[in-house]
PDB file of N, CA and C in Angstrom:
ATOM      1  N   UNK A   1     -34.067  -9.383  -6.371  1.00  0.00           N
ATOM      2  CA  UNK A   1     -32.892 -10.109  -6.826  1.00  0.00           C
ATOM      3  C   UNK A   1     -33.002 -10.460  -8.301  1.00  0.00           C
ATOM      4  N   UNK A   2     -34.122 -10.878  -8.767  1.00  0.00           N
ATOM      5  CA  UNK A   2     -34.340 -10.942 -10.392  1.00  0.00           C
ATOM      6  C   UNK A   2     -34.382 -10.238 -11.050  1.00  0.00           C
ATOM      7  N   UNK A   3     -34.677  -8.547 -10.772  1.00  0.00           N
ATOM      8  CA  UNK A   3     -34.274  -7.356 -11.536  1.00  0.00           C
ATOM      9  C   UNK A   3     -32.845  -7.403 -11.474  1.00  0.00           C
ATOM     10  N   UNK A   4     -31.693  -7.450 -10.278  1.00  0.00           N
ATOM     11  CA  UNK A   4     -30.612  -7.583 -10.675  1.00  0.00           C
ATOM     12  C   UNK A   4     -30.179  -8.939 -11.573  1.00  0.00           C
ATOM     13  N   UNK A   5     -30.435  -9.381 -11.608  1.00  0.00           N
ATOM     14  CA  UNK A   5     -30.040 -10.795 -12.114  1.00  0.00           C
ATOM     15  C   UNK A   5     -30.269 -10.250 -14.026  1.00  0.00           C
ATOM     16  N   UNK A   6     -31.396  -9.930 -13.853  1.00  0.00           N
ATOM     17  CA  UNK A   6     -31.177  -9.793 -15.480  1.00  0.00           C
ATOM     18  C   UNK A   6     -31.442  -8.186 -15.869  1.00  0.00           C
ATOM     19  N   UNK A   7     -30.445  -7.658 -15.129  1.00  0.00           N
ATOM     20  CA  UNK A   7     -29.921  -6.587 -15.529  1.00  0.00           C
ATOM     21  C   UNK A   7     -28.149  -6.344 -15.346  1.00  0.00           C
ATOM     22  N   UNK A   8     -27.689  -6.452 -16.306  1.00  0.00           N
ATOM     23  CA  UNK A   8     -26.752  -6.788 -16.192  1.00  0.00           C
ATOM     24  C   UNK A   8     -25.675  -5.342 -15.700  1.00  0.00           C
ATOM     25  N   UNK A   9     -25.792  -3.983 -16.129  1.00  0.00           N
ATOM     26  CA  UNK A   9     -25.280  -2.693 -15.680  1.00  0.00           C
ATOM     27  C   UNK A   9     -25.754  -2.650 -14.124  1.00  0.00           C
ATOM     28  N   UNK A  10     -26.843  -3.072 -13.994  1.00  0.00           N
ATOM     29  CA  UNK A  10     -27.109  -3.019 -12.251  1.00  0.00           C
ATOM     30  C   UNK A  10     -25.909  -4.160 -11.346  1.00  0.00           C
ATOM     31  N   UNK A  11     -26.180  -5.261 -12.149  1.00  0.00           N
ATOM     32  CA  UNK A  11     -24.710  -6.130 -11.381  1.00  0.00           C
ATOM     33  C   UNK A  11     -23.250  -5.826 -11.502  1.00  0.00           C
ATOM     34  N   UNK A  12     -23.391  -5.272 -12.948  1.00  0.00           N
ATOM     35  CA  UNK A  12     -21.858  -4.704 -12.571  1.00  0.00           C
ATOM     36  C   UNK A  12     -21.808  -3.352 -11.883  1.00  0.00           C
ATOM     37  N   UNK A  13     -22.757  -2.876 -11.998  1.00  0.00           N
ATOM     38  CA  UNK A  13     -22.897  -1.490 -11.093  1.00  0.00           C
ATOM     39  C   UNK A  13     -22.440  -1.896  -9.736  1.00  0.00           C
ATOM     40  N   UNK A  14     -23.311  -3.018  -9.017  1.00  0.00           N
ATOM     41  CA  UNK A  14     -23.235  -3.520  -7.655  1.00  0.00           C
ATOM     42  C   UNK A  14     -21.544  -4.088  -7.725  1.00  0.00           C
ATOM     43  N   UNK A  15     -21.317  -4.401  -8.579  1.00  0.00           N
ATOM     44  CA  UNK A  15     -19.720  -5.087  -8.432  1.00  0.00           C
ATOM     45  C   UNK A  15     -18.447  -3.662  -8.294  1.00  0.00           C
ATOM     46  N   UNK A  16     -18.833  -3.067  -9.199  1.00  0.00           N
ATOM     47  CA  UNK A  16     -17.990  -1.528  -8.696  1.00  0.00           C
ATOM     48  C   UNK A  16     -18.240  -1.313  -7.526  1.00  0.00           C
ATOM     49  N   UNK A  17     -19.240  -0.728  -6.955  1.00  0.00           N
ATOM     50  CA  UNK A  17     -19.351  -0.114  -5.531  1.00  0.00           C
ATOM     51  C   UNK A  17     -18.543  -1.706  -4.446  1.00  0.00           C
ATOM     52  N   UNK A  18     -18.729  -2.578  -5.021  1.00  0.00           N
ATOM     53  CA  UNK A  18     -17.952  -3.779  -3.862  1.00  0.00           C
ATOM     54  C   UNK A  18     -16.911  -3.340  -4.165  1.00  0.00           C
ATOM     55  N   UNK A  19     -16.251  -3.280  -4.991  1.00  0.00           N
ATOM     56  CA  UNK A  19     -14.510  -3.458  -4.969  1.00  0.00           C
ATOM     57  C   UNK A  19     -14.061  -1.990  -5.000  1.00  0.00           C
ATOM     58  N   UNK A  20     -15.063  -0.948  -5.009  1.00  0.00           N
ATOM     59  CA  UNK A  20     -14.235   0.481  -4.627  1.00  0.00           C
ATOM     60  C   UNK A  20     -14.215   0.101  -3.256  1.00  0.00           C
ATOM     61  N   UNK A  21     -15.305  -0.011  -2.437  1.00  0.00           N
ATOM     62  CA  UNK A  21     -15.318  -0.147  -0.954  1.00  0.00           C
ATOM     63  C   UNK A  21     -14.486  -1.153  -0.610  1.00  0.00           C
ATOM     64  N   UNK A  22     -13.843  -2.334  -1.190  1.00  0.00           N
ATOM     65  CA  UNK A  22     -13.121  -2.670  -0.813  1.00  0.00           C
ATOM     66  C   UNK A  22     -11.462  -2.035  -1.181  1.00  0.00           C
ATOM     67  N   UNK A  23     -11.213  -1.179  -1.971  1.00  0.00           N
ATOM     68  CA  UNK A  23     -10.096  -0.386  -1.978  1.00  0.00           C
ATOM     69  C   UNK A  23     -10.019   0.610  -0.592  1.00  0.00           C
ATOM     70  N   UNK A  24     -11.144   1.743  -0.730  1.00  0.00           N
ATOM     71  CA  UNK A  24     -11.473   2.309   0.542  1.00  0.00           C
ATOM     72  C   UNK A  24     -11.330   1.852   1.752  1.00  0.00           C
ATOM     73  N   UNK A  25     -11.609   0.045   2.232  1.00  0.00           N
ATOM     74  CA  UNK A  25     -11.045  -0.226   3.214  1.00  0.00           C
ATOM     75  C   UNK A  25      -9.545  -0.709   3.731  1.00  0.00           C
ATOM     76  N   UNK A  26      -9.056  -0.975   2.368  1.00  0.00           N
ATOM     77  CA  UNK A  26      -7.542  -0.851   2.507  1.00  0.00           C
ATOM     78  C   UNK A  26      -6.789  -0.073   2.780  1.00  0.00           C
ATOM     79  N   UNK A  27      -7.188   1.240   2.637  1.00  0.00           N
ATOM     80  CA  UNK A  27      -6.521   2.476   2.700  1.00  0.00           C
ATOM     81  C   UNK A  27      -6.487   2.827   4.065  1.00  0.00           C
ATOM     82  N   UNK A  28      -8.097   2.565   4.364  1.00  0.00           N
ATOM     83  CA  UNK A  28      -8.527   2.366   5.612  1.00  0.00           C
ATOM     84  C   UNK A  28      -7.826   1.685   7.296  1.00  0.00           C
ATOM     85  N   UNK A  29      -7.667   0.702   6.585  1.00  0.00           N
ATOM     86  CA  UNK A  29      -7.076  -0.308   7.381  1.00  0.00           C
ATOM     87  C   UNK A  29      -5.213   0.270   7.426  1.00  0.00           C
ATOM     88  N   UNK A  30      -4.710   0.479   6.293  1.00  0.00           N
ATOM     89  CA  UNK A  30      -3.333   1.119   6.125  1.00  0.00           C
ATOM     90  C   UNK A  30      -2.929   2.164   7.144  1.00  0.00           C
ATOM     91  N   UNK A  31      -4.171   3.329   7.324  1.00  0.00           N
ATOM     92  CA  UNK A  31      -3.778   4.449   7.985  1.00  0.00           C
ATOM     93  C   UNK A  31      -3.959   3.678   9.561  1.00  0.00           C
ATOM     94  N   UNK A  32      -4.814   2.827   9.581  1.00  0.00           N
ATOM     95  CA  UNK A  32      -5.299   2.309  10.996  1.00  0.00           C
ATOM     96  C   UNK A  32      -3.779   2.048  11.820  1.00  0.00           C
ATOM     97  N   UNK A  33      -3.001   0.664  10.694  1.00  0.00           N
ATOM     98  CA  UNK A  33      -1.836   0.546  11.402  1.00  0.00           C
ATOM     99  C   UNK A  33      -1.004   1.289  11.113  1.00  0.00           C
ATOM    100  N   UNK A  34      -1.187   2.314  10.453  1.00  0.00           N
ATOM    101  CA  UNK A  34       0.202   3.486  10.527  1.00  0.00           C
ATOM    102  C   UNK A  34       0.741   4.115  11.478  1.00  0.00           C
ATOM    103  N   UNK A  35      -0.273   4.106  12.825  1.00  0.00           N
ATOM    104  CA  UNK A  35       0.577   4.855  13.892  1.00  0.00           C
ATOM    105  C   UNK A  35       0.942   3.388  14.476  1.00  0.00           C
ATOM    106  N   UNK A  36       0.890   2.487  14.440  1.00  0.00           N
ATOM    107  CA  UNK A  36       1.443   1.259  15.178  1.00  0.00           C
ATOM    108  C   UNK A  36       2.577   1.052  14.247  1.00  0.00           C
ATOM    109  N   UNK A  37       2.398   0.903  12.850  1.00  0.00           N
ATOM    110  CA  UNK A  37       3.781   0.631  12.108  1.00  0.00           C
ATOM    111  C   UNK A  37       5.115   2.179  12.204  1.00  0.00           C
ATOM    112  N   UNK A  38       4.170   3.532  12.442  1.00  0.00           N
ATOM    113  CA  UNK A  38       5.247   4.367  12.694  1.00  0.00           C
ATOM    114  C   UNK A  38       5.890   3.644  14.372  1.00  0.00           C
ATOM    115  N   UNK A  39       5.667   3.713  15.528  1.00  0.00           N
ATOM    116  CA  UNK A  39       5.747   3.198  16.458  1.00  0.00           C
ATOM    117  C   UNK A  39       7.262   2.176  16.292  1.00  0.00           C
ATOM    118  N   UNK A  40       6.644   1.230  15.812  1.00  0.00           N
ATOM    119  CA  UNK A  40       7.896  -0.067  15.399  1.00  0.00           C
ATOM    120  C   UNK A  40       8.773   0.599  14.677  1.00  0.00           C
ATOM    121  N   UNK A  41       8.685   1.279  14.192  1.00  0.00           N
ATOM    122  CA  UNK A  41       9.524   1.904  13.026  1.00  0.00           C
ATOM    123  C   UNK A  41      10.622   2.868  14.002  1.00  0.00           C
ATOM    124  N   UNK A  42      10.107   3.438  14.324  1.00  0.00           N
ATOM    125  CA  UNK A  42      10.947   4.292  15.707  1.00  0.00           C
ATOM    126  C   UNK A  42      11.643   3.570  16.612  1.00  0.00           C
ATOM    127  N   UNK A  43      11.337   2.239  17.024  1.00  0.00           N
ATOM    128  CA  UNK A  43      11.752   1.875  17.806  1.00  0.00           C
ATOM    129  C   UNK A  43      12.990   0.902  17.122  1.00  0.00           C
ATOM    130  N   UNK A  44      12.741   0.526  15.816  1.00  0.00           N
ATOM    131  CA  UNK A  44      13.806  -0.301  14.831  1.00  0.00           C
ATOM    132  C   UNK A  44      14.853   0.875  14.543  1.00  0.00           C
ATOM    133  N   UNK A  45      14.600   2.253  14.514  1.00  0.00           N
ATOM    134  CA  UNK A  45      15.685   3.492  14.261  1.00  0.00           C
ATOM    135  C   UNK A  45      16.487   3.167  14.926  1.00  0.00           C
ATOM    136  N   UNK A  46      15.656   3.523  16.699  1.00  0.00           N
ATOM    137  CA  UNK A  46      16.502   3.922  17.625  1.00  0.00           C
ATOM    138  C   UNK A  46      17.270   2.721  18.033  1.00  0.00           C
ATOM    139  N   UNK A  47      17.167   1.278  17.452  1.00  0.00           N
ATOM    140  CA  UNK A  47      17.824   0.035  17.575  1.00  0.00           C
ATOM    141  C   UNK A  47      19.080   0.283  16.927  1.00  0.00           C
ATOM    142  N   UNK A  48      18.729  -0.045  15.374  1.00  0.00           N
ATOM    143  CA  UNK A  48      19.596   0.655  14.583  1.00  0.00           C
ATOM    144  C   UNK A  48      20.627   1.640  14.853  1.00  0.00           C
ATOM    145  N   UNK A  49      20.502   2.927  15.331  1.00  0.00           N
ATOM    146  CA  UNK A  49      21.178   4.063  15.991  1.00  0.00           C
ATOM    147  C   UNK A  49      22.210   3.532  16.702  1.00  0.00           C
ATOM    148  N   UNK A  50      20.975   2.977  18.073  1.00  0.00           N
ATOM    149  CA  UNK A  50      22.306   2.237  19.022  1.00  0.00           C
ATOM    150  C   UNK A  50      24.030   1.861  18.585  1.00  0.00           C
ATOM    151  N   UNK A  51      22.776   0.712  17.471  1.00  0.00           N
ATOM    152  CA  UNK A  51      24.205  -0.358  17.209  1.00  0.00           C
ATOM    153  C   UNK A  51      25.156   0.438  16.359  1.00  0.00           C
ATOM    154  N   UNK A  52      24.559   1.363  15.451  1.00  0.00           N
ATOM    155  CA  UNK A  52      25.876   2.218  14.657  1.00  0.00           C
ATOM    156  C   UNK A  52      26.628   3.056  15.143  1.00  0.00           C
ATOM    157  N   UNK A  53      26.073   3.571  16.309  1.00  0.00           N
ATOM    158  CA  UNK A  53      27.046   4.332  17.043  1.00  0.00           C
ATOM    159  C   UNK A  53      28.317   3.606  18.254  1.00  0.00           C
ATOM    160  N   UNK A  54      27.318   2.296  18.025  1.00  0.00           N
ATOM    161  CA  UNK A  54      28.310   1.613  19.352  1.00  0.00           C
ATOM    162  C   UNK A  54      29.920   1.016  18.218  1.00  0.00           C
ATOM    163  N   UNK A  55      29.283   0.856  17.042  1.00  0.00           N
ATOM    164  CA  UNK A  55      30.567   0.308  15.588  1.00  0.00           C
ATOM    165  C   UNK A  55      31.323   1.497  15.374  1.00  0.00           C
ATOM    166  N   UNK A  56      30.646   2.823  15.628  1.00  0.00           N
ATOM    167  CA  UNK A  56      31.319   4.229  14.967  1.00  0.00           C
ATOM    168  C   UNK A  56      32.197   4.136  16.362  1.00  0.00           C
ATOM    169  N   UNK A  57      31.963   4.020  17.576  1.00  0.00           N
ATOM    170  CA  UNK A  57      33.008   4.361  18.972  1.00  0.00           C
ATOM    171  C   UNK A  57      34.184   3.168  18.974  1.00  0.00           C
ATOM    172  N   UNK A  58      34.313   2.252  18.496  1.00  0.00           N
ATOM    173  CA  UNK A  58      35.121   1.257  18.005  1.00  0.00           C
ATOM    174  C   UNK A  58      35.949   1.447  17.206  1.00  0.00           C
ATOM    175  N   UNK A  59      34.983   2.318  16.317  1.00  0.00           N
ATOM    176  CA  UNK A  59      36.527   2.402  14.771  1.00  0.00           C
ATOM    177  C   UNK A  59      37.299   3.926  15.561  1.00  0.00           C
ATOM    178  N   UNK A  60      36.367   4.434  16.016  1.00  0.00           N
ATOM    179  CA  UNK A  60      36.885   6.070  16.696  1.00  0.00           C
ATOM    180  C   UNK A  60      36.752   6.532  15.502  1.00  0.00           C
ATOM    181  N   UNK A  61      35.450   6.811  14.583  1.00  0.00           N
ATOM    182  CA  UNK A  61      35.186   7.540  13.325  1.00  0.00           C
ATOM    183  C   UNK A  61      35.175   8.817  14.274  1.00  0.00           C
ATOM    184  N   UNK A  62      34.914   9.991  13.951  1.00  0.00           N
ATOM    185  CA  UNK A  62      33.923  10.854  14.474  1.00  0.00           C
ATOM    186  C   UNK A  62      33.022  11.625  13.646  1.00  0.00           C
ATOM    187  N   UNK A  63      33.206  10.975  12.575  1.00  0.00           N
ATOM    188  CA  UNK A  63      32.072  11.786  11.033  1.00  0.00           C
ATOM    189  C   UNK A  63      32.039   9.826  10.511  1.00  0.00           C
ATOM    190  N   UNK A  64      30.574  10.037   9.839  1.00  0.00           N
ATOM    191  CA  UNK A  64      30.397   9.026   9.006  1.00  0.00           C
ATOM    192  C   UNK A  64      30.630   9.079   7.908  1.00  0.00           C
ATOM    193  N   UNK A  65      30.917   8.152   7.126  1.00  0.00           N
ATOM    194  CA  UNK A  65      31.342   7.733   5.799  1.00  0.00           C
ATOM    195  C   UNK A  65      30.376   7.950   4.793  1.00  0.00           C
ATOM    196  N   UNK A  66      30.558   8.259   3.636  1.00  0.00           N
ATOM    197  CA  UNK A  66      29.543   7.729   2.800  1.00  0.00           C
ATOM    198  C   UNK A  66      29.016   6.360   2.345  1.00  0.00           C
ATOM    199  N   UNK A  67      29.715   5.334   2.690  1.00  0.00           N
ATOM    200  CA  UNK A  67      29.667   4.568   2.974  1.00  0.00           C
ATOM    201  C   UNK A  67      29.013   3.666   3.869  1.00  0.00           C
ATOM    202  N   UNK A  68      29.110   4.171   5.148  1.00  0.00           N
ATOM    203  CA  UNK A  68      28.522   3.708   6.201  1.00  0.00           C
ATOM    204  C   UNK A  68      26.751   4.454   6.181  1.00  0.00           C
ATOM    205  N   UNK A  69      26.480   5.763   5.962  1.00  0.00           N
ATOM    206  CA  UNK A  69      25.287   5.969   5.047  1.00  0.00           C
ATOM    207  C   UNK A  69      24.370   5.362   4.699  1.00  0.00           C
ATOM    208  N   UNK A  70      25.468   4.710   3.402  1.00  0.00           N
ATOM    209  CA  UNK A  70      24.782   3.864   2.476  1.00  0.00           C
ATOM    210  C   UNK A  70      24.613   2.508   3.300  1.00  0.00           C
ATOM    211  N   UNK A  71      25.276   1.691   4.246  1.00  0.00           N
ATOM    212  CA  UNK A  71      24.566   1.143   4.580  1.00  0.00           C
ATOM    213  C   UNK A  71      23.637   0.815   5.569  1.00  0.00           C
ATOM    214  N   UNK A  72      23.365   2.126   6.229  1.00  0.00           N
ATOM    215  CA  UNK A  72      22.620   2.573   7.690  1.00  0.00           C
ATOM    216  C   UNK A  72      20.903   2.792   6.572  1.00  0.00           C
ATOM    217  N   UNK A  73      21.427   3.381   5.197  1.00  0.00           N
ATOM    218  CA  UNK A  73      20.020   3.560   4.462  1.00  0.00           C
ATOM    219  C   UNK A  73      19.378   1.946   4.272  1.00  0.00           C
ATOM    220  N   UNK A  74      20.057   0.597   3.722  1.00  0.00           N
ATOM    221  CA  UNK A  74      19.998  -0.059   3.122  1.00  0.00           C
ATOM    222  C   UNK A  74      19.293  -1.015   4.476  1.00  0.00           C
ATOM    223  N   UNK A  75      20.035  -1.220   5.321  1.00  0.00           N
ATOM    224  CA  UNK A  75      19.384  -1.665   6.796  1.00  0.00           C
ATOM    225  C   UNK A  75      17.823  -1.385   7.039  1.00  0.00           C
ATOM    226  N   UNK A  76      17.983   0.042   7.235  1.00  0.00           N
ATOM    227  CA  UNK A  76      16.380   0.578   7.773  1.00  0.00           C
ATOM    228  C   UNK A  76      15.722   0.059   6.561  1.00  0.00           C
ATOM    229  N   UNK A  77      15.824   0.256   5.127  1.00  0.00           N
ATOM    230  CA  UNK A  77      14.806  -0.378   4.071  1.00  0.00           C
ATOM    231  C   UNK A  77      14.475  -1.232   4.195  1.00  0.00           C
ATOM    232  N   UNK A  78      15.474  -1.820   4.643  1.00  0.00           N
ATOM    233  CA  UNK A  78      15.329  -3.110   4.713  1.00  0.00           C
ATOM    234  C   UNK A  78      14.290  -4.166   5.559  1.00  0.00           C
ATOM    235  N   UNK A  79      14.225  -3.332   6.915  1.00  0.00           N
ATOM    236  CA  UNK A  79      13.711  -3.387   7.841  1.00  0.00           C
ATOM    237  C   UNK A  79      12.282  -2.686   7.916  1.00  0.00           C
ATOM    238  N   UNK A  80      12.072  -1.739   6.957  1.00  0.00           N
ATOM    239  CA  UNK A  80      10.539  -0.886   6.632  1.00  0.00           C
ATOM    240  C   UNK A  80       9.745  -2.346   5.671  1.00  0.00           C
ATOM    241  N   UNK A  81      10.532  -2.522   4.717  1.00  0.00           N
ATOM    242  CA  UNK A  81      10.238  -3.479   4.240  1.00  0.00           C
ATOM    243  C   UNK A  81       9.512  -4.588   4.530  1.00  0.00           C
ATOM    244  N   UNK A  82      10.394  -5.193   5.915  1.00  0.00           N
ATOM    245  CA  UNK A  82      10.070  -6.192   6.535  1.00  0.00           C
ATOM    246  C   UNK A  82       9.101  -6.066   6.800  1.00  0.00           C
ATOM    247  N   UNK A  83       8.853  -5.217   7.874  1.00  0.00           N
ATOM    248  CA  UNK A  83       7.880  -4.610   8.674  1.00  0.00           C
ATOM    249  C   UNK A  83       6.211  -4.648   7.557  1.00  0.00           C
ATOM    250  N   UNK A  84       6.861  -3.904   6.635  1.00  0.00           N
ATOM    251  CA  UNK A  84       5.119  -3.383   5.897  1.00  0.00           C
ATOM    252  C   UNK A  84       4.699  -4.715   5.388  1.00  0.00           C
ATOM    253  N   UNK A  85       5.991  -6.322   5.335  1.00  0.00           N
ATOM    254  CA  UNK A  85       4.990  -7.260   4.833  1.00  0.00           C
ATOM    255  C   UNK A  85       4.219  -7.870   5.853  1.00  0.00           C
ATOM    256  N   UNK A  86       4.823  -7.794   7.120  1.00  0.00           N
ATOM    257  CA  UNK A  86       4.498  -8.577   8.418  1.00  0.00           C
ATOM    258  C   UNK A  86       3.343  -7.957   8.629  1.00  0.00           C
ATOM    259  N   UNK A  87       2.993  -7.096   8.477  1.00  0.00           N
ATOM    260  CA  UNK A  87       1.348  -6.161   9.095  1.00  0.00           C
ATOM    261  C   UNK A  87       0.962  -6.068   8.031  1.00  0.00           C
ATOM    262  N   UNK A  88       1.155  -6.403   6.885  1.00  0.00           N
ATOM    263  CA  UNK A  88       0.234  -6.890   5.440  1.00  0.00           C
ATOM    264  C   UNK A  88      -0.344  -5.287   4.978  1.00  0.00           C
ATOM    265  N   UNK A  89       0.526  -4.476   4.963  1.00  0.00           N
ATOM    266  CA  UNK A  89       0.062  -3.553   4.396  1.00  0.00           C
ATOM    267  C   UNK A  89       0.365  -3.377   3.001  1.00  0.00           C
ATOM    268  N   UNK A  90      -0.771  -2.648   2.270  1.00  0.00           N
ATOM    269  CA  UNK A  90      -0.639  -2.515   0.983  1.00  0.00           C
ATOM    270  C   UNK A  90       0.641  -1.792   0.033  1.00  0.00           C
ATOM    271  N   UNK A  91       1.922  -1.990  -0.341  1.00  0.00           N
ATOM    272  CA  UNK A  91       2.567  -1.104  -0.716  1.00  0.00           C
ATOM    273  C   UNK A  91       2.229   0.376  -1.959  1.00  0.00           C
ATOM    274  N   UNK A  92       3.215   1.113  -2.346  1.00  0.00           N
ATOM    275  CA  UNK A  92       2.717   2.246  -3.255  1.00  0.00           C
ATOM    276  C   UNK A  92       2.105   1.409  -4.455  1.00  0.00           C
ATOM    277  N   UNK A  93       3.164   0.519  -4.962  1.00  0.00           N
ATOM    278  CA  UNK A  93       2.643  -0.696  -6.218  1.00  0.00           C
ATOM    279  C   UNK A  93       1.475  -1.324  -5.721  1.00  0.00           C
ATOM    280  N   UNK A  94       0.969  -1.787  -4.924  1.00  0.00           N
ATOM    281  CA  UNK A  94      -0.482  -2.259  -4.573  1.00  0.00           C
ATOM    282  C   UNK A  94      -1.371  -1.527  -4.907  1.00  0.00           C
ATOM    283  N   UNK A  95      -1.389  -0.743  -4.327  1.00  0.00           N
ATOM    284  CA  UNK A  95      -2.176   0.707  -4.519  1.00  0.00           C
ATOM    285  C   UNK A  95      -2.719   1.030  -5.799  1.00  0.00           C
ATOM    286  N   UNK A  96      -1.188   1.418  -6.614  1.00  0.00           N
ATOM    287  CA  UNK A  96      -1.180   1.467  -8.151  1.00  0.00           C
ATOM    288  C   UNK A  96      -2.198   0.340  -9.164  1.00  0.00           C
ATOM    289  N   UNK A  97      -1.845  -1.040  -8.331  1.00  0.00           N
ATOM    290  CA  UNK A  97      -2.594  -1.437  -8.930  1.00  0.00           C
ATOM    291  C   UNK A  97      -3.758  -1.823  -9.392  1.00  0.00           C
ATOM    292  N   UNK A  98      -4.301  -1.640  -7.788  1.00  0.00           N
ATOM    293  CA  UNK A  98      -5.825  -1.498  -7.312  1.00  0.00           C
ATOM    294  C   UNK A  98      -6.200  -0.154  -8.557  1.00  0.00           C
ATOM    295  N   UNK A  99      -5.863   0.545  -8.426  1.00  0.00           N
ATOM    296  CA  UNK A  99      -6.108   1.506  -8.921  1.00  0.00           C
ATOM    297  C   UNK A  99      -6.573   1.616 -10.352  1.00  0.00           C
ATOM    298  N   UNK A 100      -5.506   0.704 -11.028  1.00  0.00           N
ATOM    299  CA  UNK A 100      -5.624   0.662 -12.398  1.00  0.00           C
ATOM    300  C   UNK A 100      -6.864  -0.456 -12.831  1.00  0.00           C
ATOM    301  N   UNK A 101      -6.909  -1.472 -11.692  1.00  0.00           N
ATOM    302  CA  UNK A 101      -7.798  -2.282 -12.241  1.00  0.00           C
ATOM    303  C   UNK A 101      -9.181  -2.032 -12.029  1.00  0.00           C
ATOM    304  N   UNK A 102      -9.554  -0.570 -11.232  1.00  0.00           N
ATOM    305  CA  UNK A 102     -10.460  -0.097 -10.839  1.00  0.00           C
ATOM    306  C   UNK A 102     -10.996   0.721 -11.885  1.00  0.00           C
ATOM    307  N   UNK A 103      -9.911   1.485 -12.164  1.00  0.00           N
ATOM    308  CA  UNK A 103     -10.185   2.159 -13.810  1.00  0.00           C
ATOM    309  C   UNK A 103     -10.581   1.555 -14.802  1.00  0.00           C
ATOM    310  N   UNK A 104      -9.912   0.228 -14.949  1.00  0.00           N
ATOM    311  CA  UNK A 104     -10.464  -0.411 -15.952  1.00  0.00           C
ATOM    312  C   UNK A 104     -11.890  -0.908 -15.811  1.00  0.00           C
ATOM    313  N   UNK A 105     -12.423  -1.418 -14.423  1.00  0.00           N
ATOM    314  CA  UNK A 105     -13.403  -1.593 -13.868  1.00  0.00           C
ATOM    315  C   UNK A 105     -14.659  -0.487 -14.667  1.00  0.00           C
ATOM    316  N   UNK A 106     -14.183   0.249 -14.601  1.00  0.00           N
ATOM    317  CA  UNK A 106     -15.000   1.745 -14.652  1.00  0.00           C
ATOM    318  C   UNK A 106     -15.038   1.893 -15.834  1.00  0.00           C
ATOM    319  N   UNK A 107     -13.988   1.835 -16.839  1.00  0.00           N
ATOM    320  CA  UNK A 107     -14.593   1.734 -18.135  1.00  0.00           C
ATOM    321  C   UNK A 107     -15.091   1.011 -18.498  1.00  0.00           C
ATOM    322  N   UNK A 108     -14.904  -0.343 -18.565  1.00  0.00           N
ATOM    323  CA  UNK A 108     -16.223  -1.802 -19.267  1.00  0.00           C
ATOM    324  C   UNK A 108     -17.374  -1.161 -18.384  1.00  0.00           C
ATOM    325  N   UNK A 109     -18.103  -0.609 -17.379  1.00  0.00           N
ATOM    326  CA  UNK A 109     -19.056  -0.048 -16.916  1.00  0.00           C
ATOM    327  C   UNK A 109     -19.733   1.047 -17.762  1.00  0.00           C
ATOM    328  N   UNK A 110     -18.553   1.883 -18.125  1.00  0.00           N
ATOM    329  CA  UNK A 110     -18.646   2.839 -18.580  1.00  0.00           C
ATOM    330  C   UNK A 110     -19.519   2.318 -20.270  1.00  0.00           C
ATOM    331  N   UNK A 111     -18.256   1.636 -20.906  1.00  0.00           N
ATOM    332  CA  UNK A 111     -18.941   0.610 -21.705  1.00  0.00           C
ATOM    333  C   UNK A 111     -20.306  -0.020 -22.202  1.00  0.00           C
ATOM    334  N   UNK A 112     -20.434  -0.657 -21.340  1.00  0.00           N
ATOM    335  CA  UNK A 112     -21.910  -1.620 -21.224  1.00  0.00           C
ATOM    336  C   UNK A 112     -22.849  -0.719 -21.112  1.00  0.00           C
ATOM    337  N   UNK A 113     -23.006   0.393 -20.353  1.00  0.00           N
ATOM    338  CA  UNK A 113     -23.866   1.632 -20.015  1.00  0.00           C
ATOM    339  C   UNK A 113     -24.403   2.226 -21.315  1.00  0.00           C
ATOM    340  N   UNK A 114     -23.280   2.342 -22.355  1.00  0.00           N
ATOM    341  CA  UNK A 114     -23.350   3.229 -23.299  1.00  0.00           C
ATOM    342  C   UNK A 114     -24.234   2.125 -24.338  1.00  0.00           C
ATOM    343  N   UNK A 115     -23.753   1.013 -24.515  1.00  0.00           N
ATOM    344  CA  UNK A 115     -24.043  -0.138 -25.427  1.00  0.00           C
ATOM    345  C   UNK A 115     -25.648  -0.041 -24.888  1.00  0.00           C
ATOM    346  N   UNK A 116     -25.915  -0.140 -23.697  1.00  0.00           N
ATOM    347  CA  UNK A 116     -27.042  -0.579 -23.271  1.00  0.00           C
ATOM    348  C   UNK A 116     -28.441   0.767 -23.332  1.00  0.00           C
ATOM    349  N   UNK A 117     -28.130   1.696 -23.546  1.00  0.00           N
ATOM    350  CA  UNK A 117     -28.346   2.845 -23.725  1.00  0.00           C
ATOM    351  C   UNK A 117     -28.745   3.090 -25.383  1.00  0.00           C
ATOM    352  N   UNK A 118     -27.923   2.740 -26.351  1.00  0.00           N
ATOM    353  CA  UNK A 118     -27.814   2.205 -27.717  1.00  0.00           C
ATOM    354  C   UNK A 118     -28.988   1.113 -28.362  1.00  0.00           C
ATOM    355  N   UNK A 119     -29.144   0.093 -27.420  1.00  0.00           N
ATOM    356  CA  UNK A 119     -30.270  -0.630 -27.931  1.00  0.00           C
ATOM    357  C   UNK A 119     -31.380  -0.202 -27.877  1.00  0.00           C
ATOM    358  N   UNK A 120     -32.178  -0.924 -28.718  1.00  0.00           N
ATOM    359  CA  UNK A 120     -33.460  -0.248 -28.932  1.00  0.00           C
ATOM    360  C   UNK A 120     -34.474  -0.923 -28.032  1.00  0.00           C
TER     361      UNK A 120
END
């Protein structure tokens, strides 16, 4: 523990491998509930479906609107939405950002390595 302690590229070394593995288990965990969030997701369609077809036999449409479309799209988003905060999954922007701060991670590593390498 005192070689890490005053080595400072070894602790941040050890701090990268924590927070990649903790990206890795997000991703992890994401695909885990993906067949449970596809699941709900199917079953919020075929909800959805129901009720637009039971509004389309009412008006006696027999083609949909562009209109109605647009708001059969805006619903389900709406509802994916919901869904991906309730099971705490990471969105594409999460991701992104993990990502970037991982990079940056990697360069001050990258960094200190080189500096430390430099001294005499």
């Amino acid at each position: 523990m005192a070689k890490t302690l005053n080595n400072p590229l070894a602790l941040a070394g050890g701090l990268f491998d924590q927070i990649r593995l903790a990206g890795l288990g997000a991703v992890a965990k994401a695909q885990e509930e993906g067949t449970r969030l596809l699941t709900t997701l199917i079953e919020e369609g075929e909800s959805i479906e129901a009720r637009f077809k039971d509004k389309s036999m009412k008006l006696r449409k027999p083609q949909t609107t562009a209109q109605d479309r647009a708001q059969l799209e805006q619903i389900f988003e709406d509802r994916v939405s919901r869904i991906l905060k309730q099971k705490k999954i990471p969105t594409q922007q999460d991701l992104k950002a993990l990502s970037s701060q991982l990079e940056t991670l990697q360069q001050r590593i990258d960094r200190l390595t080189k500096q430390r390498r430099q001294q005499p």
